[in-house]
C-alpha atoms as a PDB file:
ATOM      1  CA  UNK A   1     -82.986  18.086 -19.835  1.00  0.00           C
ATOM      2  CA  UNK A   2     -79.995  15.726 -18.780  1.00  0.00           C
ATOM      3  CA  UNK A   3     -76.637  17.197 -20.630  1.00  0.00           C
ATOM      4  CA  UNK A   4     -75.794  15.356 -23.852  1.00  0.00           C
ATOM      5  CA  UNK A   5     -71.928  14.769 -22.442  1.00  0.00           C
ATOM      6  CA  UNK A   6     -73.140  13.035 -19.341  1.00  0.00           C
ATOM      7  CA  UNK A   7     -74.988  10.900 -20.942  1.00  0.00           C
ATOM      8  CA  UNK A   8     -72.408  10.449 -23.197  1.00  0.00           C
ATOM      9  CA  UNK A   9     -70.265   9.344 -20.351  1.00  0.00           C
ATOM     10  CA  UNK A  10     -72.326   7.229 -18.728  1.00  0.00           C
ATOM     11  CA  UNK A  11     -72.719   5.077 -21.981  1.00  0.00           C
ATOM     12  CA  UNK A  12     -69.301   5.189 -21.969  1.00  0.00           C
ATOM     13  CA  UNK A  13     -69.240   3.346 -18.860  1.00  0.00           C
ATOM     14  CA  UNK A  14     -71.956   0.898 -19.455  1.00  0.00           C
ATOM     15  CA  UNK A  15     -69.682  -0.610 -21.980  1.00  0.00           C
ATOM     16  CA  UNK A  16     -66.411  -0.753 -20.465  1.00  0.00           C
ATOM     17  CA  UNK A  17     -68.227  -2.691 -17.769  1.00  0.00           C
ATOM     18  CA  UNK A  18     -69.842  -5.048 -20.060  1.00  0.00           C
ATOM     19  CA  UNK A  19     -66.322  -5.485 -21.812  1.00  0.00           C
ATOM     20  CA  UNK A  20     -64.769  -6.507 -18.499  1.00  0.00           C
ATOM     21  CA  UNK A  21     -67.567  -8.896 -17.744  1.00  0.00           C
ATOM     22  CA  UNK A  22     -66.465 -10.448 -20.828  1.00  0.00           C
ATOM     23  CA  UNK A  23     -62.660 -10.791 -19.692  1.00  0.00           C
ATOM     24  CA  UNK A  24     -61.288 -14.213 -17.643  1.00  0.00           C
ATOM     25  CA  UNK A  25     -61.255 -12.784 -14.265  1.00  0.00           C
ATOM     26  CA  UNK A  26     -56.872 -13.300 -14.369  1.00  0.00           C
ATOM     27  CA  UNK A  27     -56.789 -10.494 -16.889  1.00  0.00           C
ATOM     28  CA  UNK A  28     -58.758  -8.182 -14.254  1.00  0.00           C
ATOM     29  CA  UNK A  29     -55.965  -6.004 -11.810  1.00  0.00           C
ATOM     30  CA  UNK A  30     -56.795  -6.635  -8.075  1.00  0.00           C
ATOM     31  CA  UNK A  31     -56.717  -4.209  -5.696  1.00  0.00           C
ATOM     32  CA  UNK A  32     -53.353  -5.032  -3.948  1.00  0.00           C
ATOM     33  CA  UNK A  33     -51.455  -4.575  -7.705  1.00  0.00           C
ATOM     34  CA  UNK A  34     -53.429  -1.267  -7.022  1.00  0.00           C
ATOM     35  CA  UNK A  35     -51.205  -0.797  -3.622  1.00  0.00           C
ATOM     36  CA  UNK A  36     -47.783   0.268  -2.884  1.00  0.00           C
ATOM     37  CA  UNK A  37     -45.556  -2.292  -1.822  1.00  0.00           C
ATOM     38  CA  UNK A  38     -45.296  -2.537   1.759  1.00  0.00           C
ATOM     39  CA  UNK A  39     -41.756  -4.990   2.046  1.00  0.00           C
ATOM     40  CA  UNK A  40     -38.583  -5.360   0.196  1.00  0.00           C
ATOM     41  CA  UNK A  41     -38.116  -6.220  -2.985  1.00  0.00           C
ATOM     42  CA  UNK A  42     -34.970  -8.811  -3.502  1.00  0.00           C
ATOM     43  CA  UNK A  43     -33.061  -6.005  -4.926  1.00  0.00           C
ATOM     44  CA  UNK A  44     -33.130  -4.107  -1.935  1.00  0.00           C
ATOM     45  CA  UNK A  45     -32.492  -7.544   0.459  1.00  0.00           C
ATOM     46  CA  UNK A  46     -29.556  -8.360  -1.314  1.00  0.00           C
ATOM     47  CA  UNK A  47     -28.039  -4.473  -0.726  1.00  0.00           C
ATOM     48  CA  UNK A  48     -28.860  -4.382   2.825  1.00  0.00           C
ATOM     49  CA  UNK A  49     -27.357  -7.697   3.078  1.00  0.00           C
ATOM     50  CA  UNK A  50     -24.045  -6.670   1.554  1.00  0.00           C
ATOM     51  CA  UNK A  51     -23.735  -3.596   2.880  1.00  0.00           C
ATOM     52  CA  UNK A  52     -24.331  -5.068   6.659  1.00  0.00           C
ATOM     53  CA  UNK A  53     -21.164  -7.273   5.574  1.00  0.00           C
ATOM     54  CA  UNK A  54     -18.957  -4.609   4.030  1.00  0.00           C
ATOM     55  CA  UNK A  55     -19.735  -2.916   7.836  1.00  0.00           C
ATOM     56  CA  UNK A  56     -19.021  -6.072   9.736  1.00  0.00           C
ATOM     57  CA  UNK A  57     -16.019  -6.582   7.921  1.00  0.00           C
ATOM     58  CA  UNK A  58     -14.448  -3.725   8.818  1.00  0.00           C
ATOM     59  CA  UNK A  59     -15.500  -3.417  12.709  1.00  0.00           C
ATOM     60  CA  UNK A  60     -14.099  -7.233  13.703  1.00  0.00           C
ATOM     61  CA  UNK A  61     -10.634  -6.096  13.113  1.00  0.00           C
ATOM     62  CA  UNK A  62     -10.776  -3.240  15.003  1.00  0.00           C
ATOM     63  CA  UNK A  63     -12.220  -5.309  17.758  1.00  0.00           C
ATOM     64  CA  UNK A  64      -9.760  -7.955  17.875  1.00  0.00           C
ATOM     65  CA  UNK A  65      -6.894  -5.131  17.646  1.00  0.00           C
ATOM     66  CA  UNK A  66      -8.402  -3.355  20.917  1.00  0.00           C
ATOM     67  CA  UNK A  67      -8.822  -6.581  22.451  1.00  0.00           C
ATOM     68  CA  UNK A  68      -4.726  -7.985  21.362  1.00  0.00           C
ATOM     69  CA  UNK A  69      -3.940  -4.334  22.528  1.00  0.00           C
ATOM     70  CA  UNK A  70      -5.789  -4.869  26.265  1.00  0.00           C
ATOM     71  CA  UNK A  71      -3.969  -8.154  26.470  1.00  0.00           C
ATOM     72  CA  UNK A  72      -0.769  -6.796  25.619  1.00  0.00           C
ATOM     73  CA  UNK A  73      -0.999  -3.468  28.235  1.00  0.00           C
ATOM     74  CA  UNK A  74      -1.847  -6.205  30.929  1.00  0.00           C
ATOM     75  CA  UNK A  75       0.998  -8.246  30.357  1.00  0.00           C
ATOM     76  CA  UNK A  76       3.209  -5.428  30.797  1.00  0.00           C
ATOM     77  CA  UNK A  77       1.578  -4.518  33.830  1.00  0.00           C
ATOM     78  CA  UNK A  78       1.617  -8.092  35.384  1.00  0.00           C
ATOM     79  CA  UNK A  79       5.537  -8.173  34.338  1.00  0.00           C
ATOM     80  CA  UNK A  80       6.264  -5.140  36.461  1.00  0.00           C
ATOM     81  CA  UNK A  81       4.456  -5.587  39.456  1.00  0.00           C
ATOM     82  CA  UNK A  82       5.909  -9.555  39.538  1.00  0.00           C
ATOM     83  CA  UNK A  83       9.201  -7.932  38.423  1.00  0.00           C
ATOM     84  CA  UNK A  84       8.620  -5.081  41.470  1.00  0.00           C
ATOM     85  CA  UNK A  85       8.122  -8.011  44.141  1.00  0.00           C
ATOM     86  CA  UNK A  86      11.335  -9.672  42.947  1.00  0.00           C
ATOM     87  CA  UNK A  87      13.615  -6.959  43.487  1.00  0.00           C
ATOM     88  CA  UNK A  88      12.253  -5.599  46.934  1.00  0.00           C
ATOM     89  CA  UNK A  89      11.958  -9.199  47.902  1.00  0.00           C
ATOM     90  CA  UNK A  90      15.726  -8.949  47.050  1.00  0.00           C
ATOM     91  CA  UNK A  91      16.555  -5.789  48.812  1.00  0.00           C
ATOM     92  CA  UNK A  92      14.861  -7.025  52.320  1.00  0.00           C
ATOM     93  CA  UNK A  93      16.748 -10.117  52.223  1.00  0.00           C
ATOM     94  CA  UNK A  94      20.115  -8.434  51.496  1.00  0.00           C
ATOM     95  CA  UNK A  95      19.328  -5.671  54.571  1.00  0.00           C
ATOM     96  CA  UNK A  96      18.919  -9.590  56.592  1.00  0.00           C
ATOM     97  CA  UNK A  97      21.819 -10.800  55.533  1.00  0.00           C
ATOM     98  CA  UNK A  98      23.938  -7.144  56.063  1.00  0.00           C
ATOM     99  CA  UNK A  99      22.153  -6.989  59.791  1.00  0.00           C
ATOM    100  CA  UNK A 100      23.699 -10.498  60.523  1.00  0.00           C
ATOM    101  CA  UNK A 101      26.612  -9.888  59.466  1.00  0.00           C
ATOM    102  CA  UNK A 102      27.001  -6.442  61.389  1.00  0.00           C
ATOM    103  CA  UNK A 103      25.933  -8.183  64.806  1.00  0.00           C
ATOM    104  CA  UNK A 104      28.663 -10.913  65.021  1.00  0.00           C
ATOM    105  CA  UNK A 105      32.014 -10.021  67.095  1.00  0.00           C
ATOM    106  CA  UNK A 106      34.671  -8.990  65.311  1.00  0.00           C
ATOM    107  CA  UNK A 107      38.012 -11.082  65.127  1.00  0.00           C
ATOM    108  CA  UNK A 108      40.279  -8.766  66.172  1.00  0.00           C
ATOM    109  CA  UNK A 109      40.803  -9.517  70.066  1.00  0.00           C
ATOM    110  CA  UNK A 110      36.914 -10.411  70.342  1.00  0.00           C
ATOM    111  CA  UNK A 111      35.360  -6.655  69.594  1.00  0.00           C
ATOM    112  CA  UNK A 112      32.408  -6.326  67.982  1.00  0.00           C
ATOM    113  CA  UNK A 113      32.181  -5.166  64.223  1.00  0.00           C
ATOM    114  CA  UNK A 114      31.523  -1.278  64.788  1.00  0.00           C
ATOM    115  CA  UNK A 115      28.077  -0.308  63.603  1.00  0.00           C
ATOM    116  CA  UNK A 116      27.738   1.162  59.929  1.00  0.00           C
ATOM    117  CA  UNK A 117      26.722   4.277  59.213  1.00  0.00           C
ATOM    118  CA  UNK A 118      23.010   3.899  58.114  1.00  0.00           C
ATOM    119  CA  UNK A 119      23.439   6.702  55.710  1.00  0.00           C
ATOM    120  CA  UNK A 120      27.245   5.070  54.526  1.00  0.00           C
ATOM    121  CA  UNK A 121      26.679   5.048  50.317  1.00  0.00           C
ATOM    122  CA  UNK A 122      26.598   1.617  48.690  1.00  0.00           C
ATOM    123  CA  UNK A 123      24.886   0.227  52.180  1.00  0.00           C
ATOM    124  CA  UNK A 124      21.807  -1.443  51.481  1.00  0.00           C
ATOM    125  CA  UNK A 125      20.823  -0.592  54.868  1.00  0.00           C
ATOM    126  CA  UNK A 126      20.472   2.797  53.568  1.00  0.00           C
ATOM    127  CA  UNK A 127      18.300   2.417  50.710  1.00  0.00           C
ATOM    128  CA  UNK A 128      14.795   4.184  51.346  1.00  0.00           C
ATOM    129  CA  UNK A 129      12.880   1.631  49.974  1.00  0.00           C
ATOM    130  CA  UNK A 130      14.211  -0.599  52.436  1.00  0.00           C
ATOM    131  CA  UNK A 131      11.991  -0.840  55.867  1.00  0.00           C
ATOM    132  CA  UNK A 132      11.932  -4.301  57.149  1.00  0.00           C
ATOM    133  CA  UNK A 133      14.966  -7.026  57.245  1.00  0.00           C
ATOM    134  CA  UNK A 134      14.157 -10.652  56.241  1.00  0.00           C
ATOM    135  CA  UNK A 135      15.398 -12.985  59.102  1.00  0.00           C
ATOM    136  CA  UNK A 136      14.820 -15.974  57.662  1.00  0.00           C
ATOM    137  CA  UNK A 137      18.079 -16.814  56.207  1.00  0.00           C
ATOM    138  CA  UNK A 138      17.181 -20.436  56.055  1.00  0.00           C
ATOM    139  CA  UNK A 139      15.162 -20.266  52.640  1.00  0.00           C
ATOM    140  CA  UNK A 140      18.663 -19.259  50.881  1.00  0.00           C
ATOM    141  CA  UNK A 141      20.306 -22.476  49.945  1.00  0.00           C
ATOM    142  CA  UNK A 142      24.349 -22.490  49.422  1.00  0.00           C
ATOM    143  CA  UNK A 143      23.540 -21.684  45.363  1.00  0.00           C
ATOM    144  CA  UNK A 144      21.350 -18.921  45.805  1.00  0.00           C
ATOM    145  CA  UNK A 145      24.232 -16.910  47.753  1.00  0.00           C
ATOM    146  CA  UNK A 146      22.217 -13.522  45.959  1.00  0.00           C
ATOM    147  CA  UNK A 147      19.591 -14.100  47.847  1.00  0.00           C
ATOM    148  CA  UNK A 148      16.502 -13.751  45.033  1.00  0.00           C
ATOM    149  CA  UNK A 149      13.500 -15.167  45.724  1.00  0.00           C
ATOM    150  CA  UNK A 150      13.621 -19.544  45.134  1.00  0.00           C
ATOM    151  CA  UNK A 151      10.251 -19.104  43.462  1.00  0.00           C
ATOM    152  CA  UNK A 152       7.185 -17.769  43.532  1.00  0.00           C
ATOM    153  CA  UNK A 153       5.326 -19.219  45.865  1.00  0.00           C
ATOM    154  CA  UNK A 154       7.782 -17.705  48.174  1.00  0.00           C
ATOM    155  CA  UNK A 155       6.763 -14.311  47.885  1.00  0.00           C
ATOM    156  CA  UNK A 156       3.049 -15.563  48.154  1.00  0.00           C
ATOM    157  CA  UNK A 157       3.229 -16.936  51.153  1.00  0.00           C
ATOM    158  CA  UNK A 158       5.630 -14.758  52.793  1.00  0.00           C
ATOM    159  CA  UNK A 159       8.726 -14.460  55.094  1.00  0.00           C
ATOM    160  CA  UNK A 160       9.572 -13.315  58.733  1.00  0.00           C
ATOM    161  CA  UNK A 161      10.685  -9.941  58.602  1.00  0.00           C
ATOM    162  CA  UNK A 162      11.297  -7.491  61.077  1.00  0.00           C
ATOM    163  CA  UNK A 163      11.985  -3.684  61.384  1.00  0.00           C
ATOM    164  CA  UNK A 164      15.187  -2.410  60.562  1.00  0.00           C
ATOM    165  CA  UNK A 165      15.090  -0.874  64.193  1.00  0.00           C
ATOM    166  CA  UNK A 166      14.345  -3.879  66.055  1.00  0.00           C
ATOM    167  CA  UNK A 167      16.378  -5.979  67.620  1.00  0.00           C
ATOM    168  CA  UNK A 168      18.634  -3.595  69.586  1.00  0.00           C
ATOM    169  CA  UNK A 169      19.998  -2.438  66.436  1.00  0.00           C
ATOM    170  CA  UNK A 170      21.336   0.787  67.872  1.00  0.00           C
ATOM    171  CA  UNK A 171      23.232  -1.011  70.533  1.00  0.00           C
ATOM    172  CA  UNK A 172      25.055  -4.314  68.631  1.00  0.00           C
ATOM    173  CA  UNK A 173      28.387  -2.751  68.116  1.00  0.00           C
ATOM    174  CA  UNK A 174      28.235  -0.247  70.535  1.00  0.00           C
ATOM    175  CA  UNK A 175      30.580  -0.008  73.239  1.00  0.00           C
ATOM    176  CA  UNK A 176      28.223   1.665  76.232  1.00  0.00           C
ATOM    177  CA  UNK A 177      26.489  -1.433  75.719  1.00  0.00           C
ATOM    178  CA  UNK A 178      27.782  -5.040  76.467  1.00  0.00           C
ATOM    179  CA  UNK A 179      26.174  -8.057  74.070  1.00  0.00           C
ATOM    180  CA  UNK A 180      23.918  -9.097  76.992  1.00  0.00           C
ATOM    181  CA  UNK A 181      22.102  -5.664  76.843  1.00  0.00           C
ATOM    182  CA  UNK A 182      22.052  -5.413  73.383  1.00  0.00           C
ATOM    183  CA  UNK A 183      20.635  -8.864  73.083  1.00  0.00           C
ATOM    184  CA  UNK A 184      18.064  -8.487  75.212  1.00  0.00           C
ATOM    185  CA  UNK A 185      16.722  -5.215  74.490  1.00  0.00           C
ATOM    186  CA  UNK A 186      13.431  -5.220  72.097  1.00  0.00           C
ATOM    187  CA  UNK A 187      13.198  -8.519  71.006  1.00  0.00           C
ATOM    188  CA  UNK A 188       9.934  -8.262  69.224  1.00  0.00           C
ATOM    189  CA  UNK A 189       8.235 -11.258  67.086  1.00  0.00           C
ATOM    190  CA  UNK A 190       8.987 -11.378  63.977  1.00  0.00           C
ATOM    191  CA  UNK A 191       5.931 -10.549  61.344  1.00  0.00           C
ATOM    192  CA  UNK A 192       5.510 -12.485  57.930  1.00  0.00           C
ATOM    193  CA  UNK A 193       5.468 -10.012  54.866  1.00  0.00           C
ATOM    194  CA  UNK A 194       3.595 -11.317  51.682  1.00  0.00           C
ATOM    195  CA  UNK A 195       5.415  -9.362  48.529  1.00  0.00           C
ATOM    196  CA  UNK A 196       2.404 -11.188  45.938  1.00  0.00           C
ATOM    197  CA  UNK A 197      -1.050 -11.313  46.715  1.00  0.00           C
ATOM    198  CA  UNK A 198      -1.152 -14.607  44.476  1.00  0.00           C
ATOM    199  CA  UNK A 199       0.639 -15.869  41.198  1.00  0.00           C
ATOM    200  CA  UNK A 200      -0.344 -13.562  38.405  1.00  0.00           C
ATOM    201  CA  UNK A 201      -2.233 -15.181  35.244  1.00  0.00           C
ATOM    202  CA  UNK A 202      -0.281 -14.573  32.155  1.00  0.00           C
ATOM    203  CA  UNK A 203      -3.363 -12.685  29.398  1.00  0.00           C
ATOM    204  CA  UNK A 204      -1.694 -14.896  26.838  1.00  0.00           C
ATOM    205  CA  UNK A 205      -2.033 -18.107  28.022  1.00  0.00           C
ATOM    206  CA  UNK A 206      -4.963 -17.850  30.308  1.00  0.00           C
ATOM    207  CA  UNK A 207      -2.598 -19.717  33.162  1.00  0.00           C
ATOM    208  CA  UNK A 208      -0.243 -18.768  35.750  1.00  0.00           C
ATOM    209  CA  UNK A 209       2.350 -20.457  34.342  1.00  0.00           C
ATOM    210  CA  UNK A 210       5.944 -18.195  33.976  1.00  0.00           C
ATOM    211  CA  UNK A 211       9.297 -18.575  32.187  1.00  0.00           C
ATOM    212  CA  UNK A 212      12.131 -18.512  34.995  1.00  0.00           C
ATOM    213  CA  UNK A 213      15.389 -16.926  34.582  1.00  0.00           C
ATOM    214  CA  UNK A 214      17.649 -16.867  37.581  1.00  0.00           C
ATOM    215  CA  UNK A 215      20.756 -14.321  37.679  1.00  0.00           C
ATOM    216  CA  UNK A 216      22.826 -17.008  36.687  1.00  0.00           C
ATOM    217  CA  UNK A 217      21.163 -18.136  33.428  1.00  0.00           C
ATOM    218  CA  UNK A 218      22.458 -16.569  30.767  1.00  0.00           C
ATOM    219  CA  UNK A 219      20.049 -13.985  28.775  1.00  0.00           C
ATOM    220  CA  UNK A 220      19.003 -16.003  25.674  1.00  0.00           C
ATOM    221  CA  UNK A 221      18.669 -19.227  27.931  1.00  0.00           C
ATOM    222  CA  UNK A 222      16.110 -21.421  26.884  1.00  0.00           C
ATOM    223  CA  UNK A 223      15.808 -23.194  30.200  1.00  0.00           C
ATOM    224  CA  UNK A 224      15.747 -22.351  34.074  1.00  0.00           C
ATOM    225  CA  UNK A 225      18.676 -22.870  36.036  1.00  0.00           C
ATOM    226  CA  UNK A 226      16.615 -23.573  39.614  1.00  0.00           C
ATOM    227  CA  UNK A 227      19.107 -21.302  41.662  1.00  0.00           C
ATOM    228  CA  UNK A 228      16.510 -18.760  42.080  1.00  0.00           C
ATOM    229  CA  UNK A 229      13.698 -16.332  40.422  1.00  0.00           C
ATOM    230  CA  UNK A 230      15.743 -13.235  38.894  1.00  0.00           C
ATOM    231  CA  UNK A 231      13.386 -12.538  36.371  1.00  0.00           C
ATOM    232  CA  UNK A 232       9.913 -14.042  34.303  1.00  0.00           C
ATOM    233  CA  UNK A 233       8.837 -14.042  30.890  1.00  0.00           C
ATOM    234  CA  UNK A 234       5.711 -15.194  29.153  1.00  0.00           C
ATOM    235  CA  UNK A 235       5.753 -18.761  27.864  1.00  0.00           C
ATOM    236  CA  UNK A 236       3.255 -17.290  25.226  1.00  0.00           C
ATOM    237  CA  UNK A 237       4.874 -17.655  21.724  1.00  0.00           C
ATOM    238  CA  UNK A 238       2.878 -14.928  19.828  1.00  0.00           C
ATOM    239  CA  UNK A 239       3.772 -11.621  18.884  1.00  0.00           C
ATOM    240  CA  UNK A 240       2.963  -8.433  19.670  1.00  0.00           C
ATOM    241  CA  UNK A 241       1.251  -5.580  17.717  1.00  0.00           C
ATOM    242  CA  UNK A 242       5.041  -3.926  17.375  1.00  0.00           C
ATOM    243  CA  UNK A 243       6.151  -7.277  16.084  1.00  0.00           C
ATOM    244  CA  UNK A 244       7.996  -8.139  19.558  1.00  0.00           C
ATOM    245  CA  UNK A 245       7.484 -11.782  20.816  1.00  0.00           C
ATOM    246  CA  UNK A 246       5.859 -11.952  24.220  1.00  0.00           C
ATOM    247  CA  UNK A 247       8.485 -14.149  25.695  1.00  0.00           C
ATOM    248  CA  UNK A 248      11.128 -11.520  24.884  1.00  0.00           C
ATOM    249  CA  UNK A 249       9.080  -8.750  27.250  1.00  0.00           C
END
């Protein structure tokens, strides 16, 4: 015999199904209200959403910081190595001018000026970082008696230079040799020095275009004075993470 409370159950069944039949069929749940929900809900969309902001946010300052801050450690660099070229530019053409000047006769009964003492203190002919001798006086006009670069394109292209042992330098001056030997004795060909590979780009402007300052501007000079290239600035007008302006680097 079939148990009572099966077929109690099955009965049971028999008429919930017969009550659904009787049901519209938008009363009925489907199968995917059965499911778990397999996307985001809006809820959810608008918290990613605002959290991906609050992150973003917070990182494009930081970028643009590290980026002002690259910009910024390049100028500085670009300053020196311009500033660097400058003042050896300088220092060769005042060993020129000093070599000239010790090779032409003295005026005291026709004697020649008697040779300085290379290691003499004060004589630019001593200074270590001083190798080569510009010869070409002829770039140096009558107002640029310093003898700084006229401009940059100067120290691209280069001078004539020579070694500050060439040229019979141990013999101008020197009385166990007359001029004629001295003269004459290794005469070599003069060889063009470049102190700048090319005109820098200034990081703040995107061009290679410089504030001039010659030696006899003054300091807070708003305007080049043409005698010559003492020192450059940025023409940038912005400001620096220390609150410096550029064009006061």
């Amino acid at each position: 015999m079939k148990n009572p409370e099966s077929r109690r159950q099955k009965a049971k069944g028999r008429k919930q199904a017969a009550f659904r039949s009787l049901l519209p069929s938008r009363f009925l749940p489907t199968a995917r209200c059965l499911l778990p929900s397999d996307g985001f809900s809006l809820v959810e969309l608008v918290i990613t959403v605002g959290v991906m902001a609050i992150l973003t946010l917070g990182v494009i300052p930081l970028v643009q910081v590290s980026v002002k801050r690259q910009k910024e450690q390049q100028l500085r660099e670009t300053l020196r190595q311009v500033r660097e070229a400058i003042d050896q530019f300088h220092r060769e053409a005042l060993a020129g001018a000093q070599f000239q000047v010790n090779q032409q006769p003295g005026t005291s009964g026709g004697q020649p000026n008697p040779q300085p003492n290379p290691n003499q203190p004060g004589n630019i002919l001593a200074d270590p970082r001083v190798r080569v001798m510009i010869t070409d006086q002829t770039i140096f006009t009558t107002d640029n008696p310093d003898r700084y670069p006229p401009d940059l394109e100067t120290l691209v292209k280069g001078v004539d230079v020579l070694p500050l042992a060439a040229g019979g330098l141990g013999r101008r001056g020197n009385q166990n040799f007359t001029a004629t030997e001295a003269a004459t004795a290794d005469s070599p060909i003069p060889k063009t020095k470049i102190y700048l590979r090319a005109i820098p780009i200034d990081p703040m402007t995107g061009k290679a275009d410089w504030v001039f300052r010659s030696c006899y501007d003054p300091s807070d000079s708003t305007s080049w004075g043409g005698e010559n290239v003492f020192d450059v600035h940025s023409k940038s007008d912005g400001k620096a993470l220390n609150g410096e302006k550029y064009s006061d680097w």
